[in-house]
Protein backbone atom coordinates (compact mmCIF):
# COMPACT_ATOMS: atom_id res chain seq x y z
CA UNK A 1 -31.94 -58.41 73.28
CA UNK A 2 -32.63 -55.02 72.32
CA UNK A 3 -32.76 -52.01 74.63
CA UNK A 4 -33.69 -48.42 74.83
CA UNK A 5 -31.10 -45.76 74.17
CA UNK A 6 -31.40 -41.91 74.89
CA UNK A 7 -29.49 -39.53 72.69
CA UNK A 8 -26.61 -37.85 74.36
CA UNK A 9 -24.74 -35.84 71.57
CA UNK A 10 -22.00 -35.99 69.12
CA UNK A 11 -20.09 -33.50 66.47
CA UNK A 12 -18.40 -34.23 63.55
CA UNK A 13 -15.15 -32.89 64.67
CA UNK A 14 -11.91 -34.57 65.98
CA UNK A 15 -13.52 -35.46 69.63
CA UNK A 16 -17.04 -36.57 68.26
CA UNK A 17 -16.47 -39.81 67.24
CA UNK A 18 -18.10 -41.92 68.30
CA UNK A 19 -21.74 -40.44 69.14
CA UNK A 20 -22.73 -41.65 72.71
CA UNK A 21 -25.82 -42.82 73.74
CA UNK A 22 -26.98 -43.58 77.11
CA UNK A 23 -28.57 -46.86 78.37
CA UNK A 24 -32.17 -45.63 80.09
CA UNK A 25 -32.65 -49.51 81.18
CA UNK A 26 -29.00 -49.41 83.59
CA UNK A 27 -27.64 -46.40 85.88
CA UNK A 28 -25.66 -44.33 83.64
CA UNK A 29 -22.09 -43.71 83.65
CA UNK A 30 -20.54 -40.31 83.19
CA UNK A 31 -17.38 -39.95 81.69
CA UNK A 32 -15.46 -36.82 80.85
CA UNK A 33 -14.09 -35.85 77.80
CA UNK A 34 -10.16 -36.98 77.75
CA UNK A 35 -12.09 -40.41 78.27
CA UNK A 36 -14.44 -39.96 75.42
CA UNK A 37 -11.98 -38.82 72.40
CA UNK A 38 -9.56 -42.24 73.52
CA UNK A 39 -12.45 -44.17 73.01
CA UNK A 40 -11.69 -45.17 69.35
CA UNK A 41 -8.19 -46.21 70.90
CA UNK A 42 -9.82 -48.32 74.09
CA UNK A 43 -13.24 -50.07 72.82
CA UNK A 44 -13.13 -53.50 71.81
CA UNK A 45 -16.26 -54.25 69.26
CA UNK A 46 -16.83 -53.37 66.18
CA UNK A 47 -19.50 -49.98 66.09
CA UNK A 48 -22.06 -48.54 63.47
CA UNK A 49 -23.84 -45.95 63.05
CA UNK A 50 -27.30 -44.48 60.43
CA UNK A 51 -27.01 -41.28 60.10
CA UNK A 52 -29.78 -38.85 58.23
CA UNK A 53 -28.71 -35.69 59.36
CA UNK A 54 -28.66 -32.83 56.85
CA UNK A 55 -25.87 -31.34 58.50
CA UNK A 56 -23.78 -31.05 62.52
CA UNK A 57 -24.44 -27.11 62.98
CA UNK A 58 -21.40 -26.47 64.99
CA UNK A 59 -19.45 -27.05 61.17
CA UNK A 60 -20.90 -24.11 60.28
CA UNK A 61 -18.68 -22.41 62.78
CA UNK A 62 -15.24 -23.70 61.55
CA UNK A 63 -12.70 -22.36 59.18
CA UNK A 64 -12.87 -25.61 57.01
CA UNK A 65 -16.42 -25.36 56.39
CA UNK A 66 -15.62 -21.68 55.14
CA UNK A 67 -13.05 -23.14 52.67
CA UNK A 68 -15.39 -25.52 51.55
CA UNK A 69 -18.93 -23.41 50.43
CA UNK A 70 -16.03 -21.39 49.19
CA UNK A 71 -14.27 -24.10 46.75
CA UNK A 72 -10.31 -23.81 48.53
CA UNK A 73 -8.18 -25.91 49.57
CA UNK A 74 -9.75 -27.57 53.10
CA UNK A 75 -6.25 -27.86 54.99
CA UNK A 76 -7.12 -31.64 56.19
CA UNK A 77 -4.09 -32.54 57.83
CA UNK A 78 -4.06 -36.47 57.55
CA UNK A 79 -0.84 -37.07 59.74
CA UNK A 80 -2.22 -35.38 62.93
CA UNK A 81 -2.46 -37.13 65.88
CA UNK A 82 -6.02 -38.15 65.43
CA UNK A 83 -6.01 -39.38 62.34
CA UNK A 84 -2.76 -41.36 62.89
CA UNK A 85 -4.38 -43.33 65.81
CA UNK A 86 -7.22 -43.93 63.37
CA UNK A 87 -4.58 -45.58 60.94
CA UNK A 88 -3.17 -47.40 63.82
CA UNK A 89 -6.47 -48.67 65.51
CA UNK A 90 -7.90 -49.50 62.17
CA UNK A 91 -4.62 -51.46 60.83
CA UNK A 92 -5.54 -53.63 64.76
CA UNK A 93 -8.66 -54.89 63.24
CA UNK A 94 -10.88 -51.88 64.77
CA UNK A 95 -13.63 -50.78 62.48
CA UNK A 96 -16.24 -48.12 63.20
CA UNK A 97 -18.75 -47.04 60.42
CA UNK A 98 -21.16 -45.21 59.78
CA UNK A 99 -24.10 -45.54 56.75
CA UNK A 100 -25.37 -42.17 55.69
CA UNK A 101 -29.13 -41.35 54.28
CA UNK A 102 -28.38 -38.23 52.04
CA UNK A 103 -30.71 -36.06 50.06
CA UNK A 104 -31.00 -35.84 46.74
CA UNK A 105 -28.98 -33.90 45.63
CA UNK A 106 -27.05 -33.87 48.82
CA UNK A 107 -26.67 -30.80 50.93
CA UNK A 108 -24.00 -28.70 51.37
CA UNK A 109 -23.63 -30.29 54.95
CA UNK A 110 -23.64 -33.57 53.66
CA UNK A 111 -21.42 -32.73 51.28
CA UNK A 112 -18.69 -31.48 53.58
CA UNK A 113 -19.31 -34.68 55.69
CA UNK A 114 -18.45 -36.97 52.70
CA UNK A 115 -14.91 -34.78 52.52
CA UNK A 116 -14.57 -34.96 55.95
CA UNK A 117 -15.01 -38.54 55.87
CA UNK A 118 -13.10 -39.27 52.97
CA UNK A 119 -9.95 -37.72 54.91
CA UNK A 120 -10.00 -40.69 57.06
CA UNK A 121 -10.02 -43.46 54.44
CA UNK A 122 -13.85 -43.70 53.72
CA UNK A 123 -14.28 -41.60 50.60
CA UNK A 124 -13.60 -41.88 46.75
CA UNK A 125 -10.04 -41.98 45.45
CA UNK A 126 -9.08 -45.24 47.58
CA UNK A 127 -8.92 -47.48 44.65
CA UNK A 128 -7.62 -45.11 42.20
CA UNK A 129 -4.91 -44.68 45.11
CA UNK A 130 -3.93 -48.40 45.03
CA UNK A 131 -4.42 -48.86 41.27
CA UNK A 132 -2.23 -45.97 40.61
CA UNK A 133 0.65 -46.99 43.41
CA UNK A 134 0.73 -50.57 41.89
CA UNK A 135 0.65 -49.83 38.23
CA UNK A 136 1.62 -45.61 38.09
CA UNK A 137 -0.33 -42.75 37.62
CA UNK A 138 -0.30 -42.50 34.13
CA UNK A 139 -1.57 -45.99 33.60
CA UNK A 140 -4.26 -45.53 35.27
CA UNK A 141 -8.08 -43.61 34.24
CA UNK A 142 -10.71 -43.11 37.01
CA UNK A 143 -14.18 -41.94 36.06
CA UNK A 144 -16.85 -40.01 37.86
CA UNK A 145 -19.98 -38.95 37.44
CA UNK A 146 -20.27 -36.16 40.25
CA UNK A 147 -18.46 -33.54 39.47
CA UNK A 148 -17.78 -31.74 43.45
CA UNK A 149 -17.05 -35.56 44.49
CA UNK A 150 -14.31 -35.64 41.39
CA UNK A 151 -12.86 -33.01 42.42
CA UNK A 152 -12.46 -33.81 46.11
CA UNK A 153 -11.03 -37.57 44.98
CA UNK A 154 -8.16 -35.56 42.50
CA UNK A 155 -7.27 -33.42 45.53
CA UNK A 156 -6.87 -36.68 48.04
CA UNK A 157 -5.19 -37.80 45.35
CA UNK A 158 -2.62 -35.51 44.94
CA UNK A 159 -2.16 -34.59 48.63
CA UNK A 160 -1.21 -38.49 48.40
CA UNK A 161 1.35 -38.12 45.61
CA UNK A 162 -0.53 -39.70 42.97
CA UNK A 163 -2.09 -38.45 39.70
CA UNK A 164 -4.44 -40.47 37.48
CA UNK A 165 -6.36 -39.32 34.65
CA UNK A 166 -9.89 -38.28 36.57
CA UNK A 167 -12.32 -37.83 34.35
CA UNK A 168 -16.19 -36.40 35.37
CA UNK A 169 -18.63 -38.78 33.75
CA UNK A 170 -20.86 -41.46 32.93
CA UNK A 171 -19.04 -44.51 33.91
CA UNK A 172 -21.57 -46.60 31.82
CA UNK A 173 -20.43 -45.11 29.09
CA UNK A 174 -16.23 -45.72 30.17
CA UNK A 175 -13.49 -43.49 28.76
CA UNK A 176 -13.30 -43.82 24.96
CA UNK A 177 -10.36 -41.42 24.79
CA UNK A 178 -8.47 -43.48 26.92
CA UNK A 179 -9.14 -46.99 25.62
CA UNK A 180 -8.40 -49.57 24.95
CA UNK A 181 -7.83 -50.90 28.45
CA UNK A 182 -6.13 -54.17 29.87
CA UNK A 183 -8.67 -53.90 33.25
CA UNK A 184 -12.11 -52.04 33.52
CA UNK A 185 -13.08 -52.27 37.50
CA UNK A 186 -16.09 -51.05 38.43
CA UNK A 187 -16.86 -49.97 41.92
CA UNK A 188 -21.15 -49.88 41.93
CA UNK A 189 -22.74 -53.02 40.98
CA UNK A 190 -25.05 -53.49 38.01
CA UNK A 191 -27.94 -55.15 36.44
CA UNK A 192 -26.29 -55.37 33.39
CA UNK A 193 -22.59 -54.93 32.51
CA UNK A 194 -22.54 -52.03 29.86
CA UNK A 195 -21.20 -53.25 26.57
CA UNK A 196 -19.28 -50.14 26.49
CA UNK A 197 -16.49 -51.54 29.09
CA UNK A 198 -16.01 -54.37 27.34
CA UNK A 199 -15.41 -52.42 23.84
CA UNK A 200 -12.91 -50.69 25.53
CA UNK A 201 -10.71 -53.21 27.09
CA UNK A 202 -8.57 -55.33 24.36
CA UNK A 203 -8.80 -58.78 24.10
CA UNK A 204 -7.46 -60.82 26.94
CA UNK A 205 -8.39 -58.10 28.98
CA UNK A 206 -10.76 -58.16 32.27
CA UNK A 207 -14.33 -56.43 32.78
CA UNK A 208 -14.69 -56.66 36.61
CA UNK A 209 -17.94 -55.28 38.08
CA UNK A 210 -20.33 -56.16 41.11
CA UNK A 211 -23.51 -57.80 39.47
CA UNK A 212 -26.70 -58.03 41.26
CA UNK A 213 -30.25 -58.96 39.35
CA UNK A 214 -33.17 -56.68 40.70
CA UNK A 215 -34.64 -59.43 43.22
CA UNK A 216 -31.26 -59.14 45.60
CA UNK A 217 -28.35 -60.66 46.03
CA UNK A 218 -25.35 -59.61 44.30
CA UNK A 219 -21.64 -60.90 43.32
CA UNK A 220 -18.28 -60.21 41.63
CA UNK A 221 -18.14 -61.10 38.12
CA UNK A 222 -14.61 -61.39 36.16
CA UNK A 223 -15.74 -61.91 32.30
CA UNK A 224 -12.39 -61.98 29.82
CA UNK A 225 -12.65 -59.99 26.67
CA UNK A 226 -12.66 -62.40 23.91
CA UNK A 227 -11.69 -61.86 20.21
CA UNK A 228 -15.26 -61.87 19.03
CA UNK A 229 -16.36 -58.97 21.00
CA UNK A 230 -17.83 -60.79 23.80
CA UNK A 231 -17.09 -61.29 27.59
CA UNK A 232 -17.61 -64.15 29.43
CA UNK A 233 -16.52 -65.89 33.23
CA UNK A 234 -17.37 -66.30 36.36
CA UNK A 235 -18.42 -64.57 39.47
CA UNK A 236 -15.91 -65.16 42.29
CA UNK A 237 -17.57 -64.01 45.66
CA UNK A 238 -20.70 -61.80 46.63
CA UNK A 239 -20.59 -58.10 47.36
CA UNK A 240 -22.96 -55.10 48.34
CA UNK A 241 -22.24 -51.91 46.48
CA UNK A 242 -23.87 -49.27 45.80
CA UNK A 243 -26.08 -49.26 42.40
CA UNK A 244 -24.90 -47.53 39.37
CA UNK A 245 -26.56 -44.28 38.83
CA UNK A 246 -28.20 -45.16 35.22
CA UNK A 247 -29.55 -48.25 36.81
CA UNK A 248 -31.45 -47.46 39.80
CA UNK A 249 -34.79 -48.06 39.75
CA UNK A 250 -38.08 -46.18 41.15
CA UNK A 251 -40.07 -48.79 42.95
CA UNK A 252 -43.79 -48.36 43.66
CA UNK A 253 -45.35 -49.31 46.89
CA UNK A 254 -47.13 -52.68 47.36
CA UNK A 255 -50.41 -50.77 47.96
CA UNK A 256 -50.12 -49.03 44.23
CA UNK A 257 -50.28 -52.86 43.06
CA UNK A 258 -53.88 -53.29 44.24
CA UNK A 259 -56.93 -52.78 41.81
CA UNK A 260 -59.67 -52.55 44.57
CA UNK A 261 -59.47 -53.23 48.25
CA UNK A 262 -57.63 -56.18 49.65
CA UNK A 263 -57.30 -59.10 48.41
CA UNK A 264 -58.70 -57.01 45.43
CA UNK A 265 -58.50 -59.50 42.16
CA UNK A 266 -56.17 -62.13 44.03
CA UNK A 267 -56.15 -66.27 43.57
CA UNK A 268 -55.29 -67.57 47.13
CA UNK A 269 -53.27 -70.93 47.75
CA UNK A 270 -50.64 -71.77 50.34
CA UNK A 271 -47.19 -72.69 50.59
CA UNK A 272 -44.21 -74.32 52.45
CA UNK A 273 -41.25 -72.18 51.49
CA UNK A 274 -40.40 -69.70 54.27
CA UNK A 275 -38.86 -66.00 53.68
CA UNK A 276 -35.93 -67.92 55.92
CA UNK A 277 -35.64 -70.37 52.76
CA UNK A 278 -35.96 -67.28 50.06
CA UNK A 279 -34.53 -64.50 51.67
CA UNK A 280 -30.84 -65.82 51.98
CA UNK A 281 -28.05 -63.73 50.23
CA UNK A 282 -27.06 -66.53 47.81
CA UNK A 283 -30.83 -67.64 47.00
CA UNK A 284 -31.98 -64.27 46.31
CA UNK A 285 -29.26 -64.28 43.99
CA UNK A 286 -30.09 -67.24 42.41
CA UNK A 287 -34.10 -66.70 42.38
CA UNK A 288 -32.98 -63.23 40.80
CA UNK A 289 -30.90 -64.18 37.72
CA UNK A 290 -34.39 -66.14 37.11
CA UNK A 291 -37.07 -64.32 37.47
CA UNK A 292 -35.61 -60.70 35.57
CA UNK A 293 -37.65 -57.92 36.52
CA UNK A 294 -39.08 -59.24 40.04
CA UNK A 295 -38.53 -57.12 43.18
CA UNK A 296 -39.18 -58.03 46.74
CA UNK A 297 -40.77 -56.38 49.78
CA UNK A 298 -41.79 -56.95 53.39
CA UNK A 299 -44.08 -55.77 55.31
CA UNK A 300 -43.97 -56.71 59.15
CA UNK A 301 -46.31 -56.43 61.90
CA UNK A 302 -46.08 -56.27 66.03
CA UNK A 303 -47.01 -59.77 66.60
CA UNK A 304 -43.92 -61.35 64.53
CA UNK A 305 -45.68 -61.95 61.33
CA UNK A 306 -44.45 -60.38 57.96
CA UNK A 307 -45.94 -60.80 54.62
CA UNK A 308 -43.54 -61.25 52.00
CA UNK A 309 -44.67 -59.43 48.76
CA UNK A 310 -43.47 -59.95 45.22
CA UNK A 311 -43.72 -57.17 42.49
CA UNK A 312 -43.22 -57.11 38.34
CA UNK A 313 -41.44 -53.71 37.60
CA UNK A 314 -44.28 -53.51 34.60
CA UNK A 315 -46.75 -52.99 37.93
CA UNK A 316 -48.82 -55.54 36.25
CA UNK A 317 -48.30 -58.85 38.99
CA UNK A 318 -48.04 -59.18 42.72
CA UNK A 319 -48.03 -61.98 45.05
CA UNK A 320 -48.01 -62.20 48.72
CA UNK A 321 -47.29 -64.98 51.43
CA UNK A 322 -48.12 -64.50 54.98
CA UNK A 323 -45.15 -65.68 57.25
CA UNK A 324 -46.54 -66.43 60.77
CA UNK A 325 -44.55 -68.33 63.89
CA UNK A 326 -44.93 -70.99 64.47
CA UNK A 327 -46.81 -72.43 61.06
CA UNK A 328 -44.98 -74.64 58.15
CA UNK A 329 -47.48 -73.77 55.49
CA UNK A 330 -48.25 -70.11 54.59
CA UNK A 331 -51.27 -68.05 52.83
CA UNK A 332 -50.28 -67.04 49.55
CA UNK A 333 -52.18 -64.49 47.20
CA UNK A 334 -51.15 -63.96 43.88
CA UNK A 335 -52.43 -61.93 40.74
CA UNK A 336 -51.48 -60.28 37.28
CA UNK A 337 -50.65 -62.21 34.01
CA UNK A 338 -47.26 -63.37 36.05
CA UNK A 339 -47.67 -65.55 38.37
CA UNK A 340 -44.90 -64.34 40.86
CA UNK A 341 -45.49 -67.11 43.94
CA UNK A 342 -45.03 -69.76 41.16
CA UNK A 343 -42.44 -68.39 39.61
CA UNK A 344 -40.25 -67.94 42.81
CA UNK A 345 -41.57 -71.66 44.05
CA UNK A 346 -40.06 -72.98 40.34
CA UNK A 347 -36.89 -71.21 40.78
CA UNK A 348 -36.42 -72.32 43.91
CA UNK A 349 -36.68 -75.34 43.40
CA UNK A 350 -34.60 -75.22 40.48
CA UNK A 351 -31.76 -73.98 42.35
CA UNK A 352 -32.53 -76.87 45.06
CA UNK A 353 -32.14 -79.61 42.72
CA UNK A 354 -28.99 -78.18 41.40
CA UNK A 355 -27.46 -78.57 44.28
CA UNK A 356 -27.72 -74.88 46.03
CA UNK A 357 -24.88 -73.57 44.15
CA UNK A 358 -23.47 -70.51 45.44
CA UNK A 359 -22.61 -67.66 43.25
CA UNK A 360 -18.95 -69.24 42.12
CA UNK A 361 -21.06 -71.91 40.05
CA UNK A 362 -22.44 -69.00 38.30
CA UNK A 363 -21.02 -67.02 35.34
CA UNK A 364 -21.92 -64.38 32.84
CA UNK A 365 -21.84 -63.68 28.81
CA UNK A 366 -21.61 -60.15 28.01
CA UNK A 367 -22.62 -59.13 24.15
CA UNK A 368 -23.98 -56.40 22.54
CA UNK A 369 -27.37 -56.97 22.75
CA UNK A 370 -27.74 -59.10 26.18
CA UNK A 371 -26.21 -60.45 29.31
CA UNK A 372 -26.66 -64.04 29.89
CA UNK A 373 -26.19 -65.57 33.13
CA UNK A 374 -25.57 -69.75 33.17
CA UNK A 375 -24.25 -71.93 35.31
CA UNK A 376 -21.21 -74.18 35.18
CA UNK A 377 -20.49 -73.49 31.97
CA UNK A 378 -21.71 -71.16 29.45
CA UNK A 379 -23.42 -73.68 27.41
CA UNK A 380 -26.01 -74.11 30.39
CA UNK A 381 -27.82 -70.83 30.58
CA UNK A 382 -30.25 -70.19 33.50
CA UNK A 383 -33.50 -70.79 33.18
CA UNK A 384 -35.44 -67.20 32.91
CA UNK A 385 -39.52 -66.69 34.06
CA UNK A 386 -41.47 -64.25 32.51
């Protein structure tokens, strides 16, 4: 059941962590400060946090925050007391996160909070860390496209002891200088696996990257460098990362679909499949890798009812299905020279009589001209709409 929280405070130093909120539906309890920074050390759930501040002001006021607009050394000391109970609570199973909305480009605020953050495990340099500690430095190349969040990882990095070769760039395009490669691992997920990794890892070698097709869903694929020049295996388990930079897309709005006023040029039918049935983490996946260039929306409304929309990235096709309690066949709208609603319906369906394979059934082909996606073995590619 959800309730109504007021907005206490919080800072982004040592004792702010966790922000506190106060229940206005129950009598509030007051608790004083020695309380408040062992919190971290006493609570017993797991707690999460948006955040989509441009900045805490009272960081403007500290000495680290003056080394960092000025581009020294920040002084984090990671052994303190704080941030060893943070090692110890987190190693206990404690997590608290938070997710945070920055601009683009990020402010200098935001930018000191991602350094901040990284300090206690959050930030980038964690798998160059354990790469580099299991294999050495020197056998080891990390690549990154920002150059102030580069820099920040090499520091961690060497405050840690370790010393990789950290390179600012595209990661799409690897590290030709270093190659070949025995492992390329790829921490932001993509639409398609650049060819580029897999020309420079040798043969025998692994391309490892979180895959997702623009519909949703996403998962770990391991494809094997082969002796032709191709990659090919399976994925292994589903992830959530963040997309690559060179493959993010700019998504209209449903409304810029629409060619006069509702349900403008539209063929209406109806349906049985539910979001519920659709919207699943496995089945988006698998509705994805079939219809390529398909994105979904939803729109919901007071009452309980959503509509479900389907767009083409060409901004040429949309469909809709109303979702309302209570009902086991839906109101669907559909127009544009793809039929979206009967696209999704056939690869649904598809997927159903297959079995509902989750992602491990699934692999991927990687050449130079195209990814293929098939399932159980690479002689059964997936059927693609559109």
């Amino acid at each position: 059941m959800s309730r109504r929280l007021r907005y206490i405070g919080s800072n982004s130093g040592h004792s702010g962590f966790p922000t506190l909120y106060e229940d206005e539906e129950r009598e509030p309890v007051m608790i004083g400060y020695d309380e408040f920074e062992s919190m971290f050390t006493t609570f017993q759930h797991t707690a999460f946090r948006l955040e989509t501040r441009r900045q805490y002001g009272s960081d403007a006021q500290t000495e680290t925050y003056r080394r960092f607009v000025a581009g020294e050394d920040l002084g984090w000391d990671s052994d303190d007391d704080w941030s060893r109970n943070r090692r110890e609570q987190s190693a206990r199973g404690k997590r608290f996160e938070r997710v945070r909305v920055m601009g683009s480009p990020p402010t200098t605020g935001q930018r000191y909070l991602l350094a901040n953050a990284a300090e206690i495990g959050t930030g980038t340099g964690w798998n160059a860390a354990l790469l580099a500690h299991r294999l050495g430095s020197a056998n080891v190349t990390t690549v990154e496209v920002d150059a102030a969040t580069a820099a920040a990882a090499r520091h961690r990095l060497a405050r840690a002891g370790y010393a990789p070769v950290t390179v600012v760039g595209d990661g799409e395009r690897g590290h030709p200088p270093g190659a070949p490669f025995d492992r390329v691992l790829a921490t932001c997920s993509v639409r398609r696996v650049p060819y580029a990794r897999v020309e420079q890892c040798r043969p025998g070698g692994l391309v490892v990257a979180p895959w997702g097709p623009e519909c949703g869903g996403e998962a770990v694929v391991k494809p094997t460098v082969r002796q032709d020049g191709a990659a090919g295996g399976t994925f292994v388990r589903s992830s959530a990362f963040m997309r690559l930079r060179g493959q993010r897309s700019v998504r209209p709005g449903s409304r810029g679909y629409l060619s006069a006023p509702w349900p403008a040029d539209g063929a209406a039918s109806t349906t049985s499949l539910s979001r519920e049935e659709l919207g699943g983490w496995v089945a988006m996946f698998a509705l994805g890798v079939q219809l390529p260039r398909v994105f979904p929306l939803v729109e919901r409304y007071p009452d309980g009812s959503y509509t479900l929309w389907l767009h083409d990235t060409a901004v040429t096709s949309w469909a809709t299905a109303d979702r309302e309690p209570g009902r086991t066949e839906f109101a669907v709208v559909q127009s544009g020279p793809r039929r979206l609603w009967d696209e999704a319906e056939r690869a649904w369906r598809w997927w159903d009589a297959n079995g509902r394979p989750g992602v491990e059934r699934f692999g991927l082909t990687v050449g130079p001209e195209r990814c293929t996606v098939w399932l159980d073995a690479p002689d059964r590619p997936v059927p693609q709409a559109g």
